[in-house]
Each structure stands twice: as structure tokens, then as C-alpha cells.
C-alpha atoms as a PDB file:
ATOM      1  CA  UNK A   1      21.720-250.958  14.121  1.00  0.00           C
ATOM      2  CA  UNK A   2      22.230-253.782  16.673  1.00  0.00           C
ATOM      3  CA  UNK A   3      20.432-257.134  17.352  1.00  0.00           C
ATOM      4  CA  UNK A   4      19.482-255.235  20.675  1.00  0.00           C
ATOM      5  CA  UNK A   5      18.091-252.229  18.631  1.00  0.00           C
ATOM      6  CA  UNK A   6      16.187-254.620  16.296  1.00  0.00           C
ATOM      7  CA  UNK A   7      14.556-256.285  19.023  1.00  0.00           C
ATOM      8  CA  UNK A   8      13.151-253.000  20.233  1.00  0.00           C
ATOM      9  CA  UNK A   9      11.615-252.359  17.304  1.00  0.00           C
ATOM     10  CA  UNK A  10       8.613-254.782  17.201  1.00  0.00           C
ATOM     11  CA  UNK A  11       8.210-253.907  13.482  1.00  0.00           C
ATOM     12  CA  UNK A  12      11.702-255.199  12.368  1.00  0.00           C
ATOM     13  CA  UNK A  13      11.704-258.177  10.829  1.00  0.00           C
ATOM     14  CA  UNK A  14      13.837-260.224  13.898  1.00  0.00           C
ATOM     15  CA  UNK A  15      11.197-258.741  16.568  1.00  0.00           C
ATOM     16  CA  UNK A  16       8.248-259.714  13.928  1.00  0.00           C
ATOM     17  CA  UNK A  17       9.831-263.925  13.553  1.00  0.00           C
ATOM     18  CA  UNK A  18      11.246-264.122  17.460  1.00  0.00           C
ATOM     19  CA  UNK A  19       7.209-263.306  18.036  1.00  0.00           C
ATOM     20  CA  UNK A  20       6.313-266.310  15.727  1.00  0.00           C
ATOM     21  CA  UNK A  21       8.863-268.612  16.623  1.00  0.00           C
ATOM     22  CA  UNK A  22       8.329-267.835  20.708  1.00  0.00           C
ATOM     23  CA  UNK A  23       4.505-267.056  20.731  1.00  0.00           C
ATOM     24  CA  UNK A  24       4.582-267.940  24.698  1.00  0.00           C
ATOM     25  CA  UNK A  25       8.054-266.190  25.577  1.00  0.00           C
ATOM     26  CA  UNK A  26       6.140-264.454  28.191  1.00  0.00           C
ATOM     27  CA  UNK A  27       6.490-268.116  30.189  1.00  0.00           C
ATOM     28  CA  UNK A  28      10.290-267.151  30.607  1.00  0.00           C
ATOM     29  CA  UNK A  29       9.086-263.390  31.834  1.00  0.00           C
ATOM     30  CA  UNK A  30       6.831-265.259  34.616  1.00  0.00           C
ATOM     31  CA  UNK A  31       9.364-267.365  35.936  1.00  0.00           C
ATOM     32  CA  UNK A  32      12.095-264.957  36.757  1.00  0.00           C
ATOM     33  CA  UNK A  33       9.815-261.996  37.463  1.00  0.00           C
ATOM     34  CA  UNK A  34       8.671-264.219  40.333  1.00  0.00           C
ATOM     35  CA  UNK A  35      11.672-264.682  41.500  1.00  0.00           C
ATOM     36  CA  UNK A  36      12.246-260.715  40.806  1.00  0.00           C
ATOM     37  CA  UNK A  37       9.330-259.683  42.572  1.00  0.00           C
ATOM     38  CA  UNK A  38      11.043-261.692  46.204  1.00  0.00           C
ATOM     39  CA  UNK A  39      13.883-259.763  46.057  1.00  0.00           C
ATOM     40  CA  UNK A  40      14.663-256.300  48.100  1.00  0.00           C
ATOM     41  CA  UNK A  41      14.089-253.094  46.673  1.00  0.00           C
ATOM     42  CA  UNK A  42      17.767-251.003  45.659  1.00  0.00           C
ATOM     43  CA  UNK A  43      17.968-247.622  45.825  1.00  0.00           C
ATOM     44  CA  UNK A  44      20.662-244.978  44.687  1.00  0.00           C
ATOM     45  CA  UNK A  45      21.413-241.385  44.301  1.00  0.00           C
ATOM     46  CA  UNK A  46      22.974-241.730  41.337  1.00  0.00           C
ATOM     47  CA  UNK A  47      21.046-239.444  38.621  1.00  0.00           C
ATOM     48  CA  UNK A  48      19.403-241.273  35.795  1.00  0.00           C
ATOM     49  CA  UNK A  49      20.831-239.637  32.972  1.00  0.00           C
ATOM     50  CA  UNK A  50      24.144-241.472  34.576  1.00  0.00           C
ATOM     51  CA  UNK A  51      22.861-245.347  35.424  1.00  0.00           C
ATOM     52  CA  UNK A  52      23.655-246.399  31.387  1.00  0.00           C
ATOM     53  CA  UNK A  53      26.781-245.449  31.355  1.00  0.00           C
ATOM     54  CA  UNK A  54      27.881-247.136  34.864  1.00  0.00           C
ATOM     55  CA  UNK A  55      25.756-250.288  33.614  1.00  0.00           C
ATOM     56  CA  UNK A  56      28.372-249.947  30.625  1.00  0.00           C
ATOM     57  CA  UNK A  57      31.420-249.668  33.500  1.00  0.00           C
ATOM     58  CA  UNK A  58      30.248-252.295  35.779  1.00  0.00           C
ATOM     59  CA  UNK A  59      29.752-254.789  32.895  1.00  0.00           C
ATOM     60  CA  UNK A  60      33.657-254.314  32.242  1.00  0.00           C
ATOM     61  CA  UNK A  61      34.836-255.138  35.622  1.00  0.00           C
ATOM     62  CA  UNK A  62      32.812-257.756  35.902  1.00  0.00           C
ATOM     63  CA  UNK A  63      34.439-259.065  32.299  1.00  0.00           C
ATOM     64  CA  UNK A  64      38.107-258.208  33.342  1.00  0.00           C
ATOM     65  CA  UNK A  65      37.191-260.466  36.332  1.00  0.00           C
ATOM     66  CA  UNK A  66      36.271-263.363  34.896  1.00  0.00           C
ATOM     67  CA  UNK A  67      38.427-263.537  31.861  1.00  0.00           C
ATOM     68  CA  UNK A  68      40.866-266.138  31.582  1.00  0.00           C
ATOM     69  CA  UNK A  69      42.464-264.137  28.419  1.00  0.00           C
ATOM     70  CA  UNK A  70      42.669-260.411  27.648  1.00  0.00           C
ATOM     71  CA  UNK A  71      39.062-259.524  27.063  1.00  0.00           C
ATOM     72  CA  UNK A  72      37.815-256.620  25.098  1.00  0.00           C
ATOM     73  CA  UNK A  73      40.764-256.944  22.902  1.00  0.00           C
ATOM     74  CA  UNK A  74      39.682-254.616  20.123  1.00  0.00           C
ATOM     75  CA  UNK A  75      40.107-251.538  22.749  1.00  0.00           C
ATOM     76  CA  UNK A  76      42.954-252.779  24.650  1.00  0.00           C
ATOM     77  CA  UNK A  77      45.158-252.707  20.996  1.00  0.00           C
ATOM     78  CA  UNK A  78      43.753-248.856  20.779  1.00  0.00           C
ATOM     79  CA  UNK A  79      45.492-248.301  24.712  1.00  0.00           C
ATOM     80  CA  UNK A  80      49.471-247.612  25.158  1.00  0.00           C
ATOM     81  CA  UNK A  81      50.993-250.830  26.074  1.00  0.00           C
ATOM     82  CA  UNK A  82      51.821-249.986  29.480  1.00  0.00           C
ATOM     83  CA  UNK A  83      48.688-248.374  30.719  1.00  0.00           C
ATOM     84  CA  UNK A  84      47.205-251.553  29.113  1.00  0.00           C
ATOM     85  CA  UNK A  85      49.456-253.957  30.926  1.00  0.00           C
ATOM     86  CA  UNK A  86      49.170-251.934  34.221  1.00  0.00           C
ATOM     87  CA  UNK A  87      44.823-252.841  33.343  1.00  0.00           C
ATOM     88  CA  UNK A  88      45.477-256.176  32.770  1.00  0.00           C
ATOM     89  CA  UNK A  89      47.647-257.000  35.767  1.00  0.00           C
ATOM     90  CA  UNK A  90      45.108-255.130  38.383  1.00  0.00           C
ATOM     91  CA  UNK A  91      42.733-257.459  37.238  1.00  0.00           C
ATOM     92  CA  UNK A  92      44.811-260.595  37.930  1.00  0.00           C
ATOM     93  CA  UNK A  93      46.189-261.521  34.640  1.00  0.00           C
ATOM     94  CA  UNK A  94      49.980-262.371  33.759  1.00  0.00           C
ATOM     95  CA  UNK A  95      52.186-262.101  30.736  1.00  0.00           C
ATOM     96  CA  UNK A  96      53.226-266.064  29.492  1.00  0.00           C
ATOM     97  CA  UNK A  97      56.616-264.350  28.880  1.00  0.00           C
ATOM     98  CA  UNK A  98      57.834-260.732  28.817  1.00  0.00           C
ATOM     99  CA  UNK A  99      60.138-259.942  25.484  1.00  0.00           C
ATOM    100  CA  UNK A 100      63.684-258.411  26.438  1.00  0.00           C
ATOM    101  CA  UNK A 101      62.504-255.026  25.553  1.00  0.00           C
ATOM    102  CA  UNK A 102      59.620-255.503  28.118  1.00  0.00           C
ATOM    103  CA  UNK A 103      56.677-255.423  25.784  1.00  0.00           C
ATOM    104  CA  UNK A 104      53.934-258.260  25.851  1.00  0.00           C
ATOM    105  CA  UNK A 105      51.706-258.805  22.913  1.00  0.00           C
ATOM    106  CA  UNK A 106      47.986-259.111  24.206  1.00  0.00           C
ATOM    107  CA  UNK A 107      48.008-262.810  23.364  1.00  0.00           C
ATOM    108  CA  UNK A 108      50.455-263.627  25.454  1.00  0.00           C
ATOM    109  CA  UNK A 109      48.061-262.490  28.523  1.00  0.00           C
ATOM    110  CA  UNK A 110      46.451-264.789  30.521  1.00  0.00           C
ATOM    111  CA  UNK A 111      44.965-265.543  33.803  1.00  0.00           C
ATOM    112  CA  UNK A 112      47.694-268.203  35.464  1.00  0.00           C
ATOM    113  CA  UNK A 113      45.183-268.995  38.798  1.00  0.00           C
ATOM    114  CA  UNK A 114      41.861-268.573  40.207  1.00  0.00           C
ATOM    115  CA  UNK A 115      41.258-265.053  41.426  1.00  0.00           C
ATOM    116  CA  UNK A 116      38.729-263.039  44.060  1.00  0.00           C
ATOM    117  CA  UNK A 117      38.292-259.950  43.304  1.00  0.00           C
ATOM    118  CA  UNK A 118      38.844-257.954  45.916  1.00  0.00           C
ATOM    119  CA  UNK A 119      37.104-255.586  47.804  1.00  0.00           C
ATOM    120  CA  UNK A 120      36.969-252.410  47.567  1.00  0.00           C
ATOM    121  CA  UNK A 121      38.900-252.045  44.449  1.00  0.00           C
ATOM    122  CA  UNK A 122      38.510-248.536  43.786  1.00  0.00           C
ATOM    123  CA  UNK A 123      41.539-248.785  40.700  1.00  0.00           C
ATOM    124  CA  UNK A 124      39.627-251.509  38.510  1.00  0.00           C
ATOM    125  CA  UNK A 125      36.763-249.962  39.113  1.00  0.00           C
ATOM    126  CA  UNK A 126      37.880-246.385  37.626  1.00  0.00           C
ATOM    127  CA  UNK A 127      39.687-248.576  34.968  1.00  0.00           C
ATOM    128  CA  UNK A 128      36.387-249.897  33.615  1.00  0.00           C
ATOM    129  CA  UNK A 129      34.882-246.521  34.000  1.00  0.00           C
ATOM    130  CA  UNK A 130      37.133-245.109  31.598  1.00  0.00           C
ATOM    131  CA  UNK A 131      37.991-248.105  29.417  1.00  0.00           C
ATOM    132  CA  UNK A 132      33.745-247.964  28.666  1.00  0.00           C
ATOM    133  CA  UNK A 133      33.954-244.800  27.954  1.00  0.00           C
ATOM    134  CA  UNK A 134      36.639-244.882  25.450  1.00  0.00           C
ATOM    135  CA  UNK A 135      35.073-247.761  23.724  1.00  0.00           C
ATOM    136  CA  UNK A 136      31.529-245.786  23.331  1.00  0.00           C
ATOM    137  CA  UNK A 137      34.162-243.455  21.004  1.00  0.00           C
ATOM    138  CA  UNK A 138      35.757-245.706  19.403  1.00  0.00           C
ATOM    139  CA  UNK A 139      32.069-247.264  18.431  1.00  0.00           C
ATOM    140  CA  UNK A 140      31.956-244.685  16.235  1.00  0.00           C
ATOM    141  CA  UNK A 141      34.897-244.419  13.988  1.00  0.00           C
ATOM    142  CA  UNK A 142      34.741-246.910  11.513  1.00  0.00           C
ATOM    143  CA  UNK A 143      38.735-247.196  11.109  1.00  0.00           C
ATOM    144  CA  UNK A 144      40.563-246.017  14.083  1.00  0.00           C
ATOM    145  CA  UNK A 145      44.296-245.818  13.764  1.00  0.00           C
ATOM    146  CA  UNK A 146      45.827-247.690  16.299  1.00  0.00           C
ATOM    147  CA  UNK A 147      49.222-245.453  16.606  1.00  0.00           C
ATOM    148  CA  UNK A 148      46.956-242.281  16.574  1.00  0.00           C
ATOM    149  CA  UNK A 149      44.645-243.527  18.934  1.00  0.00           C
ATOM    150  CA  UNK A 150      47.281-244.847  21.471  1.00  0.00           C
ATOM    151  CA  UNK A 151      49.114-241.277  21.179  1.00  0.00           C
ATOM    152  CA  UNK A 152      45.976-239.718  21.971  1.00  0.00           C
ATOM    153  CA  UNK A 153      44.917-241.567  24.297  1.00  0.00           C
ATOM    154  CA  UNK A 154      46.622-239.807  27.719  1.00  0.00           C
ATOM    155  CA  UNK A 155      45.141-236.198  25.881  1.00  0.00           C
ATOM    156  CA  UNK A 156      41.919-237.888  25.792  1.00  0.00           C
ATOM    157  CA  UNK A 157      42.346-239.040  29.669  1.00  0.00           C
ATOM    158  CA  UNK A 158      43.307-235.620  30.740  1.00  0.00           C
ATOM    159  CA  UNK A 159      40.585-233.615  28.925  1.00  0.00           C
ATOM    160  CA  UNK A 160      37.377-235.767  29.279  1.00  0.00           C
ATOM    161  CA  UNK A 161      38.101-239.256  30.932  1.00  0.00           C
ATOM    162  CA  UNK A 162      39.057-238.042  34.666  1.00  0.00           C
ATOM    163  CA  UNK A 163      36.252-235.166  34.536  1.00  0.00           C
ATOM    164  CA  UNK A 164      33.639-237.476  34.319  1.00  0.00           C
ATOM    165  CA  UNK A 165      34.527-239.661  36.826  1.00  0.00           C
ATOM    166  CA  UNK A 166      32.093-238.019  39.532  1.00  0.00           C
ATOM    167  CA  UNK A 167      32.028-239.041  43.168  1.00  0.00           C
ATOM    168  CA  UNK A 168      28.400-239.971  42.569  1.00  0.00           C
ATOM    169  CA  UNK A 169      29.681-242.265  40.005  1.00  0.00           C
ATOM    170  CA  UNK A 170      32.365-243.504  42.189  1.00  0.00           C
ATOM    171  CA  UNK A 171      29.564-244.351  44.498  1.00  0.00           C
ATOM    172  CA  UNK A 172      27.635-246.400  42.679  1.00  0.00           C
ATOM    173  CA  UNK A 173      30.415-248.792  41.132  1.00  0.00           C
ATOM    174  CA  UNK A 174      31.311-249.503  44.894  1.00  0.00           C
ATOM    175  CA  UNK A 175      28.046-250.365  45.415  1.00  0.00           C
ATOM    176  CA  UNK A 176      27.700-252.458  42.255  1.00  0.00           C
ATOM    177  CA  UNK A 177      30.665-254.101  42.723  1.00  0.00           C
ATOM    178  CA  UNK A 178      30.150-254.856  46.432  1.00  0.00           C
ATOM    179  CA  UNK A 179      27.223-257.097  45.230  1.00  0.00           C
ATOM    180  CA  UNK A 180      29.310-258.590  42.644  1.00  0.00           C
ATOM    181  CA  UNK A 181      31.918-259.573  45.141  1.00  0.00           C
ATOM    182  CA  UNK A 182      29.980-261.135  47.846  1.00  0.00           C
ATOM    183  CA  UNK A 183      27.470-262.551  45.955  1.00  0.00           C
ATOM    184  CA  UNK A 184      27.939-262.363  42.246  1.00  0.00           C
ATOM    185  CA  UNK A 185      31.113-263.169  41.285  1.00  0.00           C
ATOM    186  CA  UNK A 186      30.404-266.804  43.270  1.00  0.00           C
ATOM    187  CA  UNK A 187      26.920-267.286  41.884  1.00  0.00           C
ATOM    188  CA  UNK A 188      29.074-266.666  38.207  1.00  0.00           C
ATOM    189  CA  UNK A 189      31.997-268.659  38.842  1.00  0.00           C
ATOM    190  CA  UNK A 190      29.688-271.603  39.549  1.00  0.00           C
ATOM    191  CA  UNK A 191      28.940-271.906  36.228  1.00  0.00           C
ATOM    192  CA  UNK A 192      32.169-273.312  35.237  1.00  0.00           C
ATOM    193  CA  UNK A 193      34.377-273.013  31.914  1.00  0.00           C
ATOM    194  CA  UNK A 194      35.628-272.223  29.569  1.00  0.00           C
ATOM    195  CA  UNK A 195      34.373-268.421  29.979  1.00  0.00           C
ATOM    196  CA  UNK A 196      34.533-265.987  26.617  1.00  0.00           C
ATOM    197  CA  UNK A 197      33.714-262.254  27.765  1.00  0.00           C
ATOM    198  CA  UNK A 198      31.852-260.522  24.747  1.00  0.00           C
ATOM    199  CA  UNK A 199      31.080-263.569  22.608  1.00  0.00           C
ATOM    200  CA  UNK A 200      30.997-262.166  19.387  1.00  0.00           C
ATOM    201  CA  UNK A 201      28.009-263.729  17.182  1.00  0.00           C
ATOM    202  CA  UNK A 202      28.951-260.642  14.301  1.00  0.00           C
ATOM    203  CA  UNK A 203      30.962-258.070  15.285  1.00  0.00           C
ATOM    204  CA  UNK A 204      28.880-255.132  13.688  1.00  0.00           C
ATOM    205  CA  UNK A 205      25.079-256.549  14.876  1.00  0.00           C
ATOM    206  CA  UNK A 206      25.597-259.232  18.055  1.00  0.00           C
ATOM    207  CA  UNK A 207      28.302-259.105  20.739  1.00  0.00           C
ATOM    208  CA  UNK A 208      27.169-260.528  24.059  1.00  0.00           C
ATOM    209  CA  UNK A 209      28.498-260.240  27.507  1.00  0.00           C
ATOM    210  CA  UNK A 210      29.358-263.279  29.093  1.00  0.00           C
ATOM    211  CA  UNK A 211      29.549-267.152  28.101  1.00  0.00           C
ATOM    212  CA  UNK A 212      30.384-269.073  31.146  1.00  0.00           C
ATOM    213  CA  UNK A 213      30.263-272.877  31.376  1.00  0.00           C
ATOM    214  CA  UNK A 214      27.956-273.128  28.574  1.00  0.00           C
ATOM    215  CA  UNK A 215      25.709-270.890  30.021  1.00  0.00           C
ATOM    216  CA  UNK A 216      24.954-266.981  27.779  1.00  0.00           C
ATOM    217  CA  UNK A 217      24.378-264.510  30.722  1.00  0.00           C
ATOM    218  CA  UNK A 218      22.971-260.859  29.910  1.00  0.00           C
ATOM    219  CA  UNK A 219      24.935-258.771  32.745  1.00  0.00           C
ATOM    220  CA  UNK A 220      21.848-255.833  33.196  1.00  0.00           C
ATOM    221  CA  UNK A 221      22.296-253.120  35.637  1.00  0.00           C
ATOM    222  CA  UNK A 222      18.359-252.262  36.438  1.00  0.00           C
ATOM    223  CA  UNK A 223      17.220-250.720  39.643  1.00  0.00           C
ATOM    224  CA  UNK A 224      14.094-251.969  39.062  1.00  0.00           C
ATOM    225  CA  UNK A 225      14.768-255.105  36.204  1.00  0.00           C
ATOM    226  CA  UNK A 226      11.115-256.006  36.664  1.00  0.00           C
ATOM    227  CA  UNK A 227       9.235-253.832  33.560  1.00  0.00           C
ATOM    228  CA  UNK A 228      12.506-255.104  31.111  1.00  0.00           C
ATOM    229  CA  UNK A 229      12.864-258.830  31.975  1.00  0.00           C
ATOM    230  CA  UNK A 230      10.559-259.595  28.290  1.00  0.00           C
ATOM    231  CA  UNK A 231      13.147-257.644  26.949  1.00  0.00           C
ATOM    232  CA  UNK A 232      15.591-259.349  28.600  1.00  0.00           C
ATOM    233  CA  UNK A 233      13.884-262.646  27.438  1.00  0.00           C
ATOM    234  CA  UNK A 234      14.160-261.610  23.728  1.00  0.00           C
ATOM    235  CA  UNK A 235      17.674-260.372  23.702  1.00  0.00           C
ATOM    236  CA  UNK A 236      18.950-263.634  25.103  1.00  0.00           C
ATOM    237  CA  UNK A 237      16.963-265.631  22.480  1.00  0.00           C
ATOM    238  CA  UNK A 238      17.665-263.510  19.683  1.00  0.00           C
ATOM    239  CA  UNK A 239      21.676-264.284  20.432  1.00  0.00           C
ATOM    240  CA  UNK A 240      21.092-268.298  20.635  1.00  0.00           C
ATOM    241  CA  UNK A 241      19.566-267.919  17.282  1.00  0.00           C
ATOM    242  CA  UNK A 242      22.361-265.501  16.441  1.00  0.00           C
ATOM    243  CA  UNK A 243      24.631-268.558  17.149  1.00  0.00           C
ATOM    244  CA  UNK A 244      24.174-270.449  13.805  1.00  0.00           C
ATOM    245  CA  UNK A 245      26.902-272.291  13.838  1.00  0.00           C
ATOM    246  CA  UNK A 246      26.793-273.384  18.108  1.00  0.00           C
ATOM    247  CA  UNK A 247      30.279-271.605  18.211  1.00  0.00           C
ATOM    248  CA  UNK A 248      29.579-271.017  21.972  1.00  0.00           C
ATOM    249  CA  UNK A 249      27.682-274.261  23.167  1.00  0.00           C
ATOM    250  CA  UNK A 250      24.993-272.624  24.991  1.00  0.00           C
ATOM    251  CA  UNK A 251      23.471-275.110  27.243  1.00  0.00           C
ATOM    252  CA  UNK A 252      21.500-272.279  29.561  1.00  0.00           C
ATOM    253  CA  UNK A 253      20.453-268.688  29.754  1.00  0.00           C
ATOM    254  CA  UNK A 254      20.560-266.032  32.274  1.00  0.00           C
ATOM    255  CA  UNK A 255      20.648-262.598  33.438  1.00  0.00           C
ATOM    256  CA  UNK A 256      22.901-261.513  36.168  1.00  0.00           C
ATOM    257  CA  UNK A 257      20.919-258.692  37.777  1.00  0.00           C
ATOM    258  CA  UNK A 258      23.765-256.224  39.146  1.00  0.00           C
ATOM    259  CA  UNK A 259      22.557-254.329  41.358  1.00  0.00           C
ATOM    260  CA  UNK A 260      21.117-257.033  43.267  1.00  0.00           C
ATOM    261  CA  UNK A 261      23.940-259.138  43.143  1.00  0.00           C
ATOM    262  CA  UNK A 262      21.347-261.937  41.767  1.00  0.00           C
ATOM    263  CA  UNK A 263      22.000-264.754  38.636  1.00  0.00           C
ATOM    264  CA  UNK A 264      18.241-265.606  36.851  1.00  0.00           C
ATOM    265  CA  UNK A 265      18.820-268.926  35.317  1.00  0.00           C
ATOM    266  CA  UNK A 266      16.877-271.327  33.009  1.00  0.00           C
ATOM    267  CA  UNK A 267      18.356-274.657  30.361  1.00  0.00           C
ATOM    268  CA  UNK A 268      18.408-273.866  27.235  1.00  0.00           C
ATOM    269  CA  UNK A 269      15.831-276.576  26.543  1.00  0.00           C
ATOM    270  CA  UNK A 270      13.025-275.462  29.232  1.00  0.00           C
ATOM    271  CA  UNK A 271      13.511-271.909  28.171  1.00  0.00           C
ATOM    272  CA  UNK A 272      12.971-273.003  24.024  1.00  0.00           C
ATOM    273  CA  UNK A 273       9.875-275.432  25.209  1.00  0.00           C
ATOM    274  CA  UNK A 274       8.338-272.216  27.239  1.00  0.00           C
ATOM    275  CA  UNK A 275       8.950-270.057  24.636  1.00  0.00           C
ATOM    276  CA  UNK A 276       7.885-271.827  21.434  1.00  0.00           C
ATOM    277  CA  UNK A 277       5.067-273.937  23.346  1.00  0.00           C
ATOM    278  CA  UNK A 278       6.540-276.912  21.843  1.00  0.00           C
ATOM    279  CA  UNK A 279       8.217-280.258  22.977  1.00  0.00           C
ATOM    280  CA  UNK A 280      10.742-280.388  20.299  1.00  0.00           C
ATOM    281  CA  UNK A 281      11.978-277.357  19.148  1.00  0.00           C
ATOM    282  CA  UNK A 282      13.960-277.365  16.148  1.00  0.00           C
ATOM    283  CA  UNK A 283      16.643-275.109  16.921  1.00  0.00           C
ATOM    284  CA  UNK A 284      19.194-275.456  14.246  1.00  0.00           C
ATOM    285  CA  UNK A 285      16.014-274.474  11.669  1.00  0.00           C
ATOM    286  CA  UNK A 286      15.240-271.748  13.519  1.00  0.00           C
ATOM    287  CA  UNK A 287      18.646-269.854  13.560  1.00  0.00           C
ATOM    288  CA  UNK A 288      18.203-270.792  10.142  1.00  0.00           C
ATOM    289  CA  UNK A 289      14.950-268.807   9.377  1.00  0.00           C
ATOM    290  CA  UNK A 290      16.565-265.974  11.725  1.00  0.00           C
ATOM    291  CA  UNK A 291      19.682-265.725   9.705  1.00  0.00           C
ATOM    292  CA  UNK A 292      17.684-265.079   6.524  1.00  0.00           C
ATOM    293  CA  UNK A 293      15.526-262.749   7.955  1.00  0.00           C
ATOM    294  CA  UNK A 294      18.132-260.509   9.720  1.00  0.00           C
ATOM    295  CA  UNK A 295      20.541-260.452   6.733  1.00  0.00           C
ATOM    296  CA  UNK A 296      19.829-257.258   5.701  1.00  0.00           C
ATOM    297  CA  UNK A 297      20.054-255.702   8.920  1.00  0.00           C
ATOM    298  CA  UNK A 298      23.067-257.420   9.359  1.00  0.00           C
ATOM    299  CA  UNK A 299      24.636-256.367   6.159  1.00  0.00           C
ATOM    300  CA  UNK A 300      23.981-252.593   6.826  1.00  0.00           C
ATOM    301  CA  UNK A 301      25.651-253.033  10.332  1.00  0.00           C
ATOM    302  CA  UNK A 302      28.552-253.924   8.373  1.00  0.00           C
ATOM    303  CA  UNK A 303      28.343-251.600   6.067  1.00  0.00           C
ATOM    304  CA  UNK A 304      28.394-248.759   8.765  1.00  0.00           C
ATOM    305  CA  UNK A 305      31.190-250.174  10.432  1.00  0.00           C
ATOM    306  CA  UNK A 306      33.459-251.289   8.543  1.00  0.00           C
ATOM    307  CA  UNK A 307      32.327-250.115   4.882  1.00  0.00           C
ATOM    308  CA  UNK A 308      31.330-252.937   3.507  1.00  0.00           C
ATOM    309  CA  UNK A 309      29.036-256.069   4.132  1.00  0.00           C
ATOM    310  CA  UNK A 310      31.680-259.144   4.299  1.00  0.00           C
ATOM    311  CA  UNK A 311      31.429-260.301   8.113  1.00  0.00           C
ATOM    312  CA  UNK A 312      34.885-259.523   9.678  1.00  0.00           C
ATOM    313  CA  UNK A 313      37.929-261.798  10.348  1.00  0.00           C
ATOM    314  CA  UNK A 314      37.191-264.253  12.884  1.00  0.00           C
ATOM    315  CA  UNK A 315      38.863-263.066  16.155  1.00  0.00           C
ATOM    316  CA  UNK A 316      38.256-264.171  19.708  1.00  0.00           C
ATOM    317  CA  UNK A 317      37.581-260.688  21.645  1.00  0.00           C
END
């Protein structure tokens, strides 16, 4: 079970302390859902039993986008080297050095200038679709074997990947990423650096989206965000407590709202005064108190992942 999970649960023990610790969260909710309620309505044809799953795709081009290293590097290592490369390069990023034989760890990867996305980029677009996709599987096998998975990975392309790539879907990643280019991607890129896409906080329980500039941002693909933005609210808190040890700085949180193309935005320290309805908030006793009271949840993530409760090797991913 995830932080996100948790959260949803307002029995668990992290939904039962982030409701004594932010007793006027709902502040947050007000703010942005005014700024929510100003904005134009979005509509699609794309079916409902669908708009997850393209939230999942969209999130990925977004994060191949902004990354200044390979992101997502957990399922890239699972991807032949060359259909990974051929990924990495549509989205702007260069090998440091090619070895003589031609192959490039994923280290080596990086992003040597600025880059605009372009527009329409209907390759990077099917990329994500099917690199989302493939990680949902992958989710679920506790030890994948890279060489397997690699070997299967075409097999797996061919027999399920391509097939559910539906012109409906199509549709609605143009459409996603139209706002992202023309409004998004600008609003994001504002923020600054350095950027980490999926800032792990544990690898089995809390693993964000974006950190940009200092600044955690929730990527949420809602036609309607307004009913979810508490939920919103509580995600983003529960990862700054989830960041004990202030790996990632955050200074600010925010949601970037994709089908509207739209960034919500609020310091760290106004959104912590709202929420807790106090001046000072201690925040490093807080994650404290949070740590304690997630650690079982925590430890049985890890035990269904991995098979056993040590966290994992640190690894930038």
C-alpha cells in the first residue's frame, strides 16, 4: 500500500495524524479551488474507464521533458538499449560519450541544452503511452530479471502494447500535451533547478512526480480537479513530511492541473501556517511523528516489494 492509498483511507494511521497535525488543511482547498472554479470547463470523448491510464502517460512525457538526466531509470534498465536510447534521444537528451561498441550506460545520459518540446509530437507521446504501461507490470513483480525482461520486451510490444494504443487515446495525449506545450511546460520551467522527476521519498510507499526549483508539484490529470483538490492537499503534505531528512529542499507546493494547462502554487511556509493554524510550525517534529506512525505501513510496502523491510539502496530515479 502507498502513501497515496493511506491517505485515502481516513482510518489509517497517516490520514488519522495529517488530520491532527493540519486541522485547517481545508484553507489550502479554498485557495486553489478559487482559482479552480475561474477556469474553463474541458471536455473529452475519451471513455472514463481510460482517463487513469493516460493521466499515467501524460505524467511521463511531461517527466521525459523536463529531465535533465534519464528519468524513470528503474524501467528504462528493464528496455533493450536501443529502443531505450532511441526514447531518450526523442526527448532531447544526449549520451556524454558513446563506447566503441555503441552502447551508453543510462548514466551517461543527459540533457546538454534547454529544450521545447515540440508540437505535435505524436512519437513521445506513444513512447510514454507504452513506457506507463509497462511500468504498471513491472509494479507487480517483485524481482524482474532485467535480461528476461529486455528479451521480452518487443513480444510484449507486439501482443498488448500497440493494441491498446486507441485513436481515442491518441486523441487525448494531443490534447494534453497541447496544453502542456503552450502553457505548461513554461509555467514549469519557471520554477527553476535543479529538477528530479519521481523524487523518491521510499521506493516501496512514496515516489512523487516532479521537484522543480525547490518546488514538489503533483502532475493530476482531472477533468474536473475541483471535488479532489483536499486530496490533492493531503498527498502533497503527506510527501513533505515523507521528506525526513529535506533530501529535496522543498520550498513550495503545487499541482499542475493537465488538462488545463494550469500550475496551483503556494510556499511551503503559507501552506504549513494554513494548514496547521499555527505561526510556527515545527516541521522537522512533525515528519518526525509521521515517520513513527507510518512505519508499519511502510515496512509492509517493503515487504511486498522487495521481500523484506530494509528501505532500498539509495538511487536517484
Amino acid at each position: 500500500m502507498t502513501l497515496t492509498a493511506e491517505l485515502a483511507d481516513p482510518e489509517s494511521a497517516a490520514a488519522r495524524l495529517l488530520r491532527d497535525l493540519f486541522p485547517a488543511r481545508d484553507a489550502i482547498s479554498a485557495i486553489w479551488g478559487c482559482e479552480v472554479e475561474r477556469l474553463a470547463p474541458v471536455a473529452t470523448g475519451l471513455a472514463s474507464s481510460s482517463r487513469a491510464a493516460v493521466g499515467g502517460a501524460i505524467e511521463w512525457s511531461i517527466g521525459l521533458s523536463m529531465a535533465d538526466t534519464v528519468p524513470y531509470a528503474d524501467v528504462f534498465d528493464l528496455v533493450p538499449q536501443e529502443e531505450a536510447a532511441r526514447i531518450l534521444r526523442g526527448a532531447g537528451l544526449r549520451p556524454n560519450a558513446e563506447s566503441p561498441t555503441g552502447s551508453t550506460s543510462l548514466e551517461a545520459w543527459h540533457r546538454p541544452t534547454p529544450w521545447a518540446p515540440a508540437e505535435p509530437d505524436p512519437r513521445l507521446l506513444r513512447d510514454s503511452w507504452t513506457l506507463s504501461q509497462y511500468a504498471g507490470i513491472l509494479r507487480r513483480v517483485r524481482t524482474p530479471d532485467p535480461e528476461q525482461w529486455r528479451q521480452s520486451y518487443q513480444l510484449w510490444l507486439t501482443m498488448f502494447g500497440d493494441q491498446m494504443y486507441t485513436p481515442e487515446i491518441e486523441e487525448a495525449l494531443k490534447t494534453l500535451w497541447h496544453a502542456y506545450v503552450t502553457r505548461g511546460h513554461a509555467a514549469l520551467v519557471a520554477l527553476g533547478s535543479p529538477r528530479v522527476v519521481r523524487p523518491v521519498f521510499d521506493d516501496a510507499f512514496a515516489i512523487g512526480d516532479l521537484v522543480v526549483g525547490g518546488v514538489l508539484v503533483d502532475v493530476k490529470a482531472y477533468l474536473d480537479p475541483s471535488p479532489s483538490i483536499g486530496a490533492f492537499v493531503d498527498q502533497l503534505l503527506g510527501y513533505v513530511l515523507c521528506d525526513v531528512d529535506d533530501r529535496f529542499e522543498i520550498q513550495s507546493i503545487s499541482v499542475y492541473l493537465a488538462w488545463q494547462g494550469v500550475l496551483l502554487h503556494l510556499p511551503l511556509t503559507t501552506a504549513l501556517t494554513l494548514a496547521s493554524g499555527q505561526s510556527s510550525f515545527d516541521l522537522m517534529a512533525a515528519r518526525q511523528a509521521f515517520q513513527h506512525q507510518i512505519a508499519p505501513a511502510v515496512e509492509r510496502s517493503r515487504f511486498y516489494k522487495h521481500g523484506h523491510t530494509a528501505p532500498a539502496p539509495d538511487r536517484d530515479i
